[in-house]
N, C-alpha and C. Protein backbone atom coordinates (compact mmCIF):
# COMPACT_ATOMS: atom_id res chain seq x y z
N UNK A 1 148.24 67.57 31.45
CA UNK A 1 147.48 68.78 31.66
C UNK A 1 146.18 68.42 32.35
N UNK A 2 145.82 69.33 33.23
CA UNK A 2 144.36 69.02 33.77
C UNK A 2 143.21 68.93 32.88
N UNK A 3 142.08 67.91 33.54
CA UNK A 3 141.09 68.05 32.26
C UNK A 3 140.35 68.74 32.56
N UNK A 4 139.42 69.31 31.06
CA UNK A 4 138.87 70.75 31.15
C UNK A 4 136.87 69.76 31.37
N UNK A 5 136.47 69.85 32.56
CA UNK A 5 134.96 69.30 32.30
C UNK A 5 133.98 69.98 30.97
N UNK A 6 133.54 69.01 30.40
CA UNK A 6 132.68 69.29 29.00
C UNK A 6 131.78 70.69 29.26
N UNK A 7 131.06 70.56 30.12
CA UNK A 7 130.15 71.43 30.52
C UNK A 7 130.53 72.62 30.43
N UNK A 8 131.79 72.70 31.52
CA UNK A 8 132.23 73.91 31.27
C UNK A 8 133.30 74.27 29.89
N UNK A 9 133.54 73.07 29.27
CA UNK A 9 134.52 73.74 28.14
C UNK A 9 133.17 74.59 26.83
N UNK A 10 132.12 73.96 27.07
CA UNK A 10 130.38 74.52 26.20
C UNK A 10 130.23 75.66 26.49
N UNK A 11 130.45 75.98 28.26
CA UNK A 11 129.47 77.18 28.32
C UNK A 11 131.00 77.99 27.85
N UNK A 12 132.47 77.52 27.98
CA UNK A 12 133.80 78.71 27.92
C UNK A 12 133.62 79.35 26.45
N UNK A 13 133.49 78.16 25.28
CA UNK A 13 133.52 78.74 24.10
C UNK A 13 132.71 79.65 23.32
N UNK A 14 131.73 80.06 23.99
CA UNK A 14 130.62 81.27 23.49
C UNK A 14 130.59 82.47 24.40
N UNK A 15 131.66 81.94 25.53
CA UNK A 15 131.89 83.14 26.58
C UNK A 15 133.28 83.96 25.68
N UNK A 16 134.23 82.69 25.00
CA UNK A 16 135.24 83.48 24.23
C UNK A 16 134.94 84.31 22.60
N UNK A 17 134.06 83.47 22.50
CA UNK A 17 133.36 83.91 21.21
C UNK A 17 133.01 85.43 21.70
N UNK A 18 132.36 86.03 22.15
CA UNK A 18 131.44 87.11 22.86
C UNK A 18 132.74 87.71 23.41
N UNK A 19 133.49 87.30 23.85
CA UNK A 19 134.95 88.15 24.24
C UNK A 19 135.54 88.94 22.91
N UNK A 20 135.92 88.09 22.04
CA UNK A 20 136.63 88.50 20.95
C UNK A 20 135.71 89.18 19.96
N UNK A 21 134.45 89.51 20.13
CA UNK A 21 133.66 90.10 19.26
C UNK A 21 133.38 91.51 20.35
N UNK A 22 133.58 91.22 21.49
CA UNK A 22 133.75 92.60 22.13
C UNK A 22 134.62 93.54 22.41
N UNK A 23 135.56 92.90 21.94
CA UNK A 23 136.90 93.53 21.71
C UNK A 23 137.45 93.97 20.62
N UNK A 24 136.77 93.52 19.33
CA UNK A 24 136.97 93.70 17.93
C UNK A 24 136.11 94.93 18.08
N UNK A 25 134.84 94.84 18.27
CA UNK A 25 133.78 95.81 17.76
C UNK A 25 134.59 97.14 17.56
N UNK A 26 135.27 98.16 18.72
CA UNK A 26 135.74 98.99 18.73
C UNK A 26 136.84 99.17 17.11
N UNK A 27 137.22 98.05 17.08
CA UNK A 27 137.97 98.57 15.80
C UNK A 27 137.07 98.31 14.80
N UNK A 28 136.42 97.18 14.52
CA UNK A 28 135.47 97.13 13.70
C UNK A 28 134.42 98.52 13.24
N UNK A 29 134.20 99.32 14.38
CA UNK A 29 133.63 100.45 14.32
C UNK A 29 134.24 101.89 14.06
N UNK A 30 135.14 101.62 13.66
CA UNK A 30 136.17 102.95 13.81
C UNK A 30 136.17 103.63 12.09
N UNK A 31 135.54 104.69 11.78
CA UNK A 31 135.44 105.02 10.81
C UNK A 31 136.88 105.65 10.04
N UNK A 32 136.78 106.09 8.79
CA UNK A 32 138.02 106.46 8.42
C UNK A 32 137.95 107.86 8.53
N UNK A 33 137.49 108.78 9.08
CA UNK A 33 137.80 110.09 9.64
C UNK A 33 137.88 110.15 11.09
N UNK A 34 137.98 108.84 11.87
CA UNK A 34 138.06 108.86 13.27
C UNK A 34 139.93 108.88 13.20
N UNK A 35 140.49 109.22 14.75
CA UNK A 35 141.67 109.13 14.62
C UNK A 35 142.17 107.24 15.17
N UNK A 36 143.42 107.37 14.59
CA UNK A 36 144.35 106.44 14.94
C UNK A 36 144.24 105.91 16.12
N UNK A 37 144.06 104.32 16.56
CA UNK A 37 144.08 103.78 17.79
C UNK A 37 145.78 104.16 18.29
N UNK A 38 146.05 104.55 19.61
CA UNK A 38 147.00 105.02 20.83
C UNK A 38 147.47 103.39 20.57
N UNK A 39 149.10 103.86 20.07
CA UNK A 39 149.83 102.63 19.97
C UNK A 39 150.30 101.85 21.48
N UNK A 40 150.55 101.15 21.34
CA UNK A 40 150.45 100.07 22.66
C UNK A 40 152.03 100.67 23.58
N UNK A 41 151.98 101.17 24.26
CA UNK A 41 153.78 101.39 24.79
C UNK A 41 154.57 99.63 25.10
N UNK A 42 153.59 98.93 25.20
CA UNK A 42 154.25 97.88 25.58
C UNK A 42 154.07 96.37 24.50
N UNK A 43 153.77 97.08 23.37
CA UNK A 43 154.02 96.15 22.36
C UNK A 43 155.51 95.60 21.90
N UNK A 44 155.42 94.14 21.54
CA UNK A 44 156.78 93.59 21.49
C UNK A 44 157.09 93.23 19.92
N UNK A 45 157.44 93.62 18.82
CA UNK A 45 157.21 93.27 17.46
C UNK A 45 157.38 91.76 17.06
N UNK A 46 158.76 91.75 18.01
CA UNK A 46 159.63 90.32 18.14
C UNK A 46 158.68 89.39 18.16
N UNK A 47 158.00 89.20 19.75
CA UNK A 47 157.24 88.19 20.07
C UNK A 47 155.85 88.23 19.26
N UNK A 48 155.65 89.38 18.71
CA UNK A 48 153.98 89.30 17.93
C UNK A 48 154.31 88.53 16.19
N UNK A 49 155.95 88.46 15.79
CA UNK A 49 156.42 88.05 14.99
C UNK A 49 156.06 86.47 15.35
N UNK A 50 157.21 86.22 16.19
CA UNK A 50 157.42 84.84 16.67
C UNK A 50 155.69 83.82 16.86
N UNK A 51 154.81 84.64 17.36
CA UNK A 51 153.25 84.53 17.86
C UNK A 51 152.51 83.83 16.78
N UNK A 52 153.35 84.70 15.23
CA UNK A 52 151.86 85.43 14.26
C UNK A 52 151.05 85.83 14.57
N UNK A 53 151.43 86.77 15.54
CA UNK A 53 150.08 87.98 16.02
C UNK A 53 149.31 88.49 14.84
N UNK A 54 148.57 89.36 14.80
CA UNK A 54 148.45 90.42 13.82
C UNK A 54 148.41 91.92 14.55
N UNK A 55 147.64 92.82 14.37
CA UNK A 55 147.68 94.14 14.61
C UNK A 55 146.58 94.15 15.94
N UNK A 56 145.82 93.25 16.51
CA UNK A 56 145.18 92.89 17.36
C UNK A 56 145.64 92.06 18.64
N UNK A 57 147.10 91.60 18.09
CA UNK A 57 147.63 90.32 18.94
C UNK A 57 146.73 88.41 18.91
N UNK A 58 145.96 88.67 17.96
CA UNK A 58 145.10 87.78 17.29
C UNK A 58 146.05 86.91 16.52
N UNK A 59 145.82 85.65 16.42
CA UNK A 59 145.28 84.81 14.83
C UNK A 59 144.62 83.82 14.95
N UNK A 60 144.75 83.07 13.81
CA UNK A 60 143.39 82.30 13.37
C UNK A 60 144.09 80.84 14.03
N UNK A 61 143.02 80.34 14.53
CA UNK A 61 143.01 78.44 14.60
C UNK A 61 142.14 78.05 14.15
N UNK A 62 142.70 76.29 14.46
CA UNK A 62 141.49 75.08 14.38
C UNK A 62 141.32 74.30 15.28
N UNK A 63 139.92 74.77 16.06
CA UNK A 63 139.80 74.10 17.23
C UNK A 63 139.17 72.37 16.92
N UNK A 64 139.66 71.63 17.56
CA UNK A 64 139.83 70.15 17.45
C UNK A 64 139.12 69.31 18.46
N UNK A 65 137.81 69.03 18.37
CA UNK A 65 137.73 68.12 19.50
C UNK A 65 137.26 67.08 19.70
N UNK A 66 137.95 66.28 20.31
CA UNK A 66 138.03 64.54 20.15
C UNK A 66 136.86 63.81 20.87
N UNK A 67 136.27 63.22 20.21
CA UNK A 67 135.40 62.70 20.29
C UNK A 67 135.46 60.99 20.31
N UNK A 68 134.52 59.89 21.47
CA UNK A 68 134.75 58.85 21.21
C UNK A 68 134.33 58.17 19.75
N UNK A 69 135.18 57.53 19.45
CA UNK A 69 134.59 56.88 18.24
C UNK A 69 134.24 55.00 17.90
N UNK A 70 134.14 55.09 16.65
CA UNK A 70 133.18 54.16 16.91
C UNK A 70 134.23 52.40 16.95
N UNK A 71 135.29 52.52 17.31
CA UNK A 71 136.27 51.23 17.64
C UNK A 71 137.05 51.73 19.32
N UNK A 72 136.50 51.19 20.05
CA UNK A 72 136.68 50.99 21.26
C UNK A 72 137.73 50.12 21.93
N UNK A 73 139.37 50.52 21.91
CA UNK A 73 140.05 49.56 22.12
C UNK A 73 139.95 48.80 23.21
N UNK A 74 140.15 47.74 23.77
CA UNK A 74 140.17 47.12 25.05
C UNK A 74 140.92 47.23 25.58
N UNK A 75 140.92 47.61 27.14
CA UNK A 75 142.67 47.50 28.16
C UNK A 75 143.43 46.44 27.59
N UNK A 76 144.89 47.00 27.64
CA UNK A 76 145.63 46.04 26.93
C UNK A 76 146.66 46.86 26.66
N UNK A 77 148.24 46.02 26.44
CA UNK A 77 149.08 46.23 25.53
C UNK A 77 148.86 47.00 24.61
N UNK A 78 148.00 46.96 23.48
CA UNK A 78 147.65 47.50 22.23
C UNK A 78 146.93 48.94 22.12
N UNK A 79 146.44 48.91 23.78
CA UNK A 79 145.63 50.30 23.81
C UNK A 79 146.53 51.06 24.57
N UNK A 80 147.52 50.40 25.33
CA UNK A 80 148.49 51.01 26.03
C UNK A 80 149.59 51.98 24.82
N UNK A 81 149.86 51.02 23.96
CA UNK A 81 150.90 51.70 23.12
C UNK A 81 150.50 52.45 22.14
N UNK A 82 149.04 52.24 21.63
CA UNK A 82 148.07 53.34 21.13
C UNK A 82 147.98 54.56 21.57
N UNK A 83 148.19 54.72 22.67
CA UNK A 83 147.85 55.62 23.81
C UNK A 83 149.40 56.77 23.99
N UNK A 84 150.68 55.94 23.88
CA UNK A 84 151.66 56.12 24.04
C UNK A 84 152.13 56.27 22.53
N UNK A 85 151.34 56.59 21.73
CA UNK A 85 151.68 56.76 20.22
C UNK A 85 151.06 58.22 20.35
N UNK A 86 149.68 58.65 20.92
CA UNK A 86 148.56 59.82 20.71
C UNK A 86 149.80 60.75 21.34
N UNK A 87 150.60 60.40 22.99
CA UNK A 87 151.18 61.27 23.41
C UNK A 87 152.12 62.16 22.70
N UNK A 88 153.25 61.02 21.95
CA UNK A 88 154.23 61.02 21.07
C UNK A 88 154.01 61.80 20.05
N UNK A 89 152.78 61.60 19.64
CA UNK A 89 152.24 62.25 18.22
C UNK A 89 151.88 64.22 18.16
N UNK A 90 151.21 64.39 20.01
CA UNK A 90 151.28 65.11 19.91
C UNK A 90 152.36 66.27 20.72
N UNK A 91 153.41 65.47 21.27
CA UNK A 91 154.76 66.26 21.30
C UNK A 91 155.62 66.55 20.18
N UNK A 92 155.17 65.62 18.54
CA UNK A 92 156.05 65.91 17.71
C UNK A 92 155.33 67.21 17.36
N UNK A 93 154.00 67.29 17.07
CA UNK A 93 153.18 68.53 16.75
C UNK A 93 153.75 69.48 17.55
N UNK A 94 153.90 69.80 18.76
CA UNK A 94 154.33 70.67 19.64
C UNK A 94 155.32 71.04 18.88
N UNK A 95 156.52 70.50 19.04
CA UNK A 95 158.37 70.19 18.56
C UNK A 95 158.19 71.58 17.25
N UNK A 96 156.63 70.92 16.09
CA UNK A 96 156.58 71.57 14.80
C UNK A 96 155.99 72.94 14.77
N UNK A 97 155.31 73.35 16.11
CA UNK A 97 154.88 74.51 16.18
C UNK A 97 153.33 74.33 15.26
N UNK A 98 152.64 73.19 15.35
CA UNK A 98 151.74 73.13 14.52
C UNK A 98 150.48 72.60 15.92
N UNK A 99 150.60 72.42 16.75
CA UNK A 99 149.94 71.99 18.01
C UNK A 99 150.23 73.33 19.00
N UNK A 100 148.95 73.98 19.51
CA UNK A 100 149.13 75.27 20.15
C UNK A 100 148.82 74.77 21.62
N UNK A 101 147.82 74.11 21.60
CA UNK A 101 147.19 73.59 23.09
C UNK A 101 146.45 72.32 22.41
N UNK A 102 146.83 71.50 24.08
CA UNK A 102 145.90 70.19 24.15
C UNK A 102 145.24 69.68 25.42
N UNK A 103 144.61 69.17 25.45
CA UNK A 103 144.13 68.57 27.34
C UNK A 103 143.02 67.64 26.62
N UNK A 104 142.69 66.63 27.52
CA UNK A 104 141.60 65.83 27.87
C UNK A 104 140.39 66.76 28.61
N UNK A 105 139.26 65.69 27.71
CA UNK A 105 138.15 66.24 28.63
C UNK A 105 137.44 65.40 29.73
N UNK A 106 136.14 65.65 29.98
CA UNK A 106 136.03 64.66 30.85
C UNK A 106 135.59 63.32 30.10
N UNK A 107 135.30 63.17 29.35
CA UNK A 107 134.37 62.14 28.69
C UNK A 107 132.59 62.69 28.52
N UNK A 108 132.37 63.53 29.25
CA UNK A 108 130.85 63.56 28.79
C UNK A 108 130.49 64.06 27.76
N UNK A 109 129.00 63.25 27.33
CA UNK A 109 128.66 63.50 26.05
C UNK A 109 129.55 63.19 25.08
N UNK A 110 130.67 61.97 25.35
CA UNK A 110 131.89 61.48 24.36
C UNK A 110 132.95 62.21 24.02
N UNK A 111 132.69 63.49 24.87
CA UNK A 111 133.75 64.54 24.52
C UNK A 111 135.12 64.28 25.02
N UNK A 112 136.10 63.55 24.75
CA UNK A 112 137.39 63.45 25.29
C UNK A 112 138.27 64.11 25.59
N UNK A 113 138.79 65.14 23.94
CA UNK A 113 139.93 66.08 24.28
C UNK A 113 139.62 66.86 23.22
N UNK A 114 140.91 67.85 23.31
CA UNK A 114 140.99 68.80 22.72
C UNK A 114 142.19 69.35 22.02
N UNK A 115 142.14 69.65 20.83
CA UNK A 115 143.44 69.95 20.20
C UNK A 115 143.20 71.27 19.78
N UNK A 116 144.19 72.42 19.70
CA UNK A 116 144.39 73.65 19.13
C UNK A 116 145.14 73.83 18.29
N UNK A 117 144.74 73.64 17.11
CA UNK A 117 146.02 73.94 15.99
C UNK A 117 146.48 74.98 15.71
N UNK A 118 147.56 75.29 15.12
CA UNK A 118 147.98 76.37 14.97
C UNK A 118 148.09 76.96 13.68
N UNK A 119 147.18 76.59 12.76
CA UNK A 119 146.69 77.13 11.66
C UNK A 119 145.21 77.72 11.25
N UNK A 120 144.87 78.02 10.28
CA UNK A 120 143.23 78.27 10.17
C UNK A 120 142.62 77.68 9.48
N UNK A 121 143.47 76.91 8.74
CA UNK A 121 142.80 76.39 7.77
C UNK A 121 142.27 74.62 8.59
N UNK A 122 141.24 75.07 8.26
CA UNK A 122 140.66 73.06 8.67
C UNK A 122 141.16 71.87 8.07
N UNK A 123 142.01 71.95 6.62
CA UNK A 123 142.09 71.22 5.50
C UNK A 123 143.62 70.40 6.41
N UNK A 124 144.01 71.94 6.51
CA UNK A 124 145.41 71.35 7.45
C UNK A 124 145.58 71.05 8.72
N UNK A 125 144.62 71.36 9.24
CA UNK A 125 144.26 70.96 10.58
C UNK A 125 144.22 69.18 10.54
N UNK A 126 143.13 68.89 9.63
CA UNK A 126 143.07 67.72 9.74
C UNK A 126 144.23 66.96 9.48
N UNK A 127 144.93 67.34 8.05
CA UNK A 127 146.18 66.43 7.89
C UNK A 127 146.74 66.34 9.11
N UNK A 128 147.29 67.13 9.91
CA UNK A 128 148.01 67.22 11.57
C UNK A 128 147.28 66.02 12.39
N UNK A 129 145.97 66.30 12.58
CA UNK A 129 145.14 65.11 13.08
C UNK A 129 145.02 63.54 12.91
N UNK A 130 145.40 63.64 11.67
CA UNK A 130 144.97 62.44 10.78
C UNK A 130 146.18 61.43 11.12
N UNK A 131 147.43 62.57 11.80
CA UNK A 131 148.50 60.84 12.22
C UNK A 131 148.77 60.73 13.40
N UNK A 132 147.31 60.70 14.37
CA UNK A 132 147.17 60.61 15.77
C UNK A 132 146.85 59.11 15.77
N UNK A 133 147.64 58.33 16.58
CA UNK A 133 146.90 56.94 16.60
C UNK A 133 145.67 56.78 17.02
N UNK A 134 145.05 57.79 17.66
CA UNK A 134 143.95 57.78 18.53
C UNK A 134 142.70 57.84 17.31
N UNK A 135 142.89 58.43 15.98
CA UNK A 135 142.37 58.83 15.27
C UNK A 135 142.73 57.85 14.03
N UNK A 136 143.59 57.18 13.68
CA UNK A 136 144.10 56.27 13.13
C UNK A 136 142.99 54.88 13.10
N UNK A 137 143.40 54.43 14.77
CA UNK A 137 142.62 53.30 14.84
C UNK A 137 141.10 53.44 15.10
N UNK A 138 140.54 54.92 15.54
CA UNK A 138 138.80 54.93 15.88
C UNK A 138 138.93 55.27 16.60
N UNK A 139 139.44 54.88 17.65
CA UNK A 139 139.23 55.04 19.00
C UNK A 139 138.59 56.16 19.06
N UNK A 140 139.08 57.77 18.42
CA UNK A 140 138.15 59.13 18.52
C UNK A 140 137.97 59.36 17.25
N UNK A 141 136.63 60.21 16.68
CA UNK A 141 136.78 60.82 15.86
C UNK A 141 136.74 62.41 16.41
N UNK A 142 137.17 63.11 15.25
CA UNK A 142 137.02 64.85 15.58
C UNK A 142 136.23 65.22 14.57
N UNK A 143 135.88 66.50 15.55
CA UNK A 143 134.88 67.90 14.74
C UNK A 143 136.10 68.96 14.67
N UNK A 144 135.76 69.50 13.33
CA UNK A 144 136.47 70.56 13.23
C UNK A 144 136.26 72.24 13.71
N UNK A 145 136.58 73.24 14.42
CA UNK A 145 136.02 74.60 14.28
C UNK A 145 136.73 76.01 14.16
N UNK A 146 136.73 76.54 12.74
CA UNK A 146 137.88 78.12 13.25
C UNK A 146 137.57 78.72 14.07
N UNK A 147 138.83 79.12 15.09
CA UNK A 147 138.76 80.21 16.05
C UNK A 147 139.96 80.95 15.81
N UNK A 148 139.37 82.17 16.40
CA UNK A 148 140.48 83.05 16.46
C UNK A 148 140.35 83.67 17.94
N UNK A 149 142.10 83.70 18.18
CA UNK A 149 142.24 83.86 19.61
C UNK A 149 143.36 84.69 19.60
N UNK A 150 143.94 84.88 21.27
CA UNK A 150 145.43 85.50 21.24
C UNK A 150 146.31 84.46 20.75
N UNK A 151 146.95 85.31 20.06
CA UNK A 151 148.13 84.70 19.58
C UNK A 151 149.12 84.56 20.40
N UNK A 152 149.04 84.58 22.04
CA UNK A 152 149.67 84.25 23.07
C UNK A 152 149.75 82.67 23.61
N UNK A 153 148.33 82.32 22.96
CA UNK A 153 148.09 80.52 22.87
C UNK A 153 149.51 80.14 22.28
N UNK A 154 150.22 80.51 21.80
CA UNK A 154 151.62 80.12 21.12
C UNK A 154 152.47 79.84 22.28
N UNK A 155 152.77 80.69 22.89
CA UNK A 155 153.62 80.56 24.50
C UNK A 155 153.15 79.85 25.06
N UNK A 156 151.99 78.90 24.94
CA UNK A 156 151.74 78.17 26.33
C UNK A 156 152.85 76.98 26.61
N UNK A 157 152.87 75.69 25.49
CA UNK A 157 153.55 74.83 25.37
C UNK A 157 155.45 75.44 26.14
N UNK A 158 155.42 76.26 25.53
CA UNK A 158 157.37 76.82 26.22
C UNK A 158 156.98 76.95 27.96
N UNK A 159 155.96 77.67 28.38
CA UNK A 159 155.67 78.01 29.57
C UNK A 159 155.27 76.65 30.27
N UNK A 160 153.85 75.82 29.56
CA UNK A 160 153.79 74.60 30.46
C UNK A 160 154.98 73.81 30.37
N UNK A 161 156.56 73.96 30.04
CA UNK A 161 157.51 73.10 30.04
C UNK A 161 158.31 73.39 31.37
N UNK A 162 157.96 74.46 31.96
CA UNK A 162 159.25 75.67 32.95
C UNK A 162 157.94 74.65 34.17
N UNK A 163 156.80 74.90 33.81
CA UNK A 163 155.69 74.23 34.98
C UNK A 163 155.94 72.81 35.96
N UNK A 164 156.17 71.91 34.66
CA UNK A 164 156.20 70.45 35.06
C UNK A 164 157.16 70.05 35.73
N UNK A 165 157.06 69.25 37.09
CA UNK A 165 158.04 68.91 37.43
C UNK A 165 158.80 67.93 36.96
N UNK A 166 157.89 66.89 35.92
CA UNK A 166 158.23 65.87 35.28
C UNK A 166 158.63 65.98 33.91
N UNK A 167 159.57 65.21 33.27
CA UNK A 167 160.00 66.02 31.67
C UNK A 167 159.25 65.70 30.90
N UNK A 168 158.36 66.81 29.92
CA UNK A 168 157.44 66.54 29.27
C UNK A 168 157.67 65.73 28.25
């Protein structure tokens, strides 16, 4: 996947923050003698099932992001198959439906990558994290953060597979 530059992944996440709070407000504001929000004609139950949408097309994550840490492997064999363990690790996440999105960053400010889990809870977020070799040996540590997003982040992984020309 392309990498997302730090800078701009800083200024994206308070631009999405400010998205999803501007889009809530309206329901957030809707009193109980106001009428019923105009049902969607093109709502899909199936896929908001399959999603874990909710009534917004929302749910909850744990945004993940990898950070250098403090064991620095050296080029090598060992960082090679380290490396080729992080990939592995996180196609089995994919496979489990527990990995929503991932990409590298640029490195600035130690910021490496990024993981999207597909839960809300942080507790389990981390267990998911915790059998990344990348995270195993040091090489990164992570910060944890809930977000809530479209629950369309679910489709990406099926869609970036139809993308690649190479087999993921």
């Amino acid at each position: 996947m392309p990498s997302i530059p730090v800078n701009f992944a800083k200024k994206l996440l308070p631009l999405l923050m400010s998205a999803v709070s501007f889009l809530a407000a309206p329901v957030l504001a809707q009193t109980a003698t106001e009428a019923a929000p105009v049902a969607n004609p093109k709502y899909d139950a199936e896929l908001a099932k399959q999603t874990g949408a909710d009534d917004m097309g929302m749910k909850p994550y744990v945004l993940v992001i990898l950070k250098t840490g403090p064991n620095k492997m050296p080029a090598g064999k060992e960082r090679d198959e380290m490396f080729k363990g992080h990939f592995a690790n996180m196609k089995r996440l994919v496979g489990e439906g527990k990995l929503a999105f991932a990409g590298p960053l640029d490195g600035v400010d130690g910021w490496r990558g990024l993981f999207v889990m597909a839960t809300g809870d942080i507790e389990e977020a981390k267990k998911y994290t915790a059998t990344d070799p990348v995270i195993i040996k040091g090489e990164m540590v992570a910060d944890y953060h809930k977000l809530y997003g479209s629950a369309a982040l679910m489709l990406v992984n099926e869609a970036h597979g139809k993308l690649s020309k190479k087999a993921p």
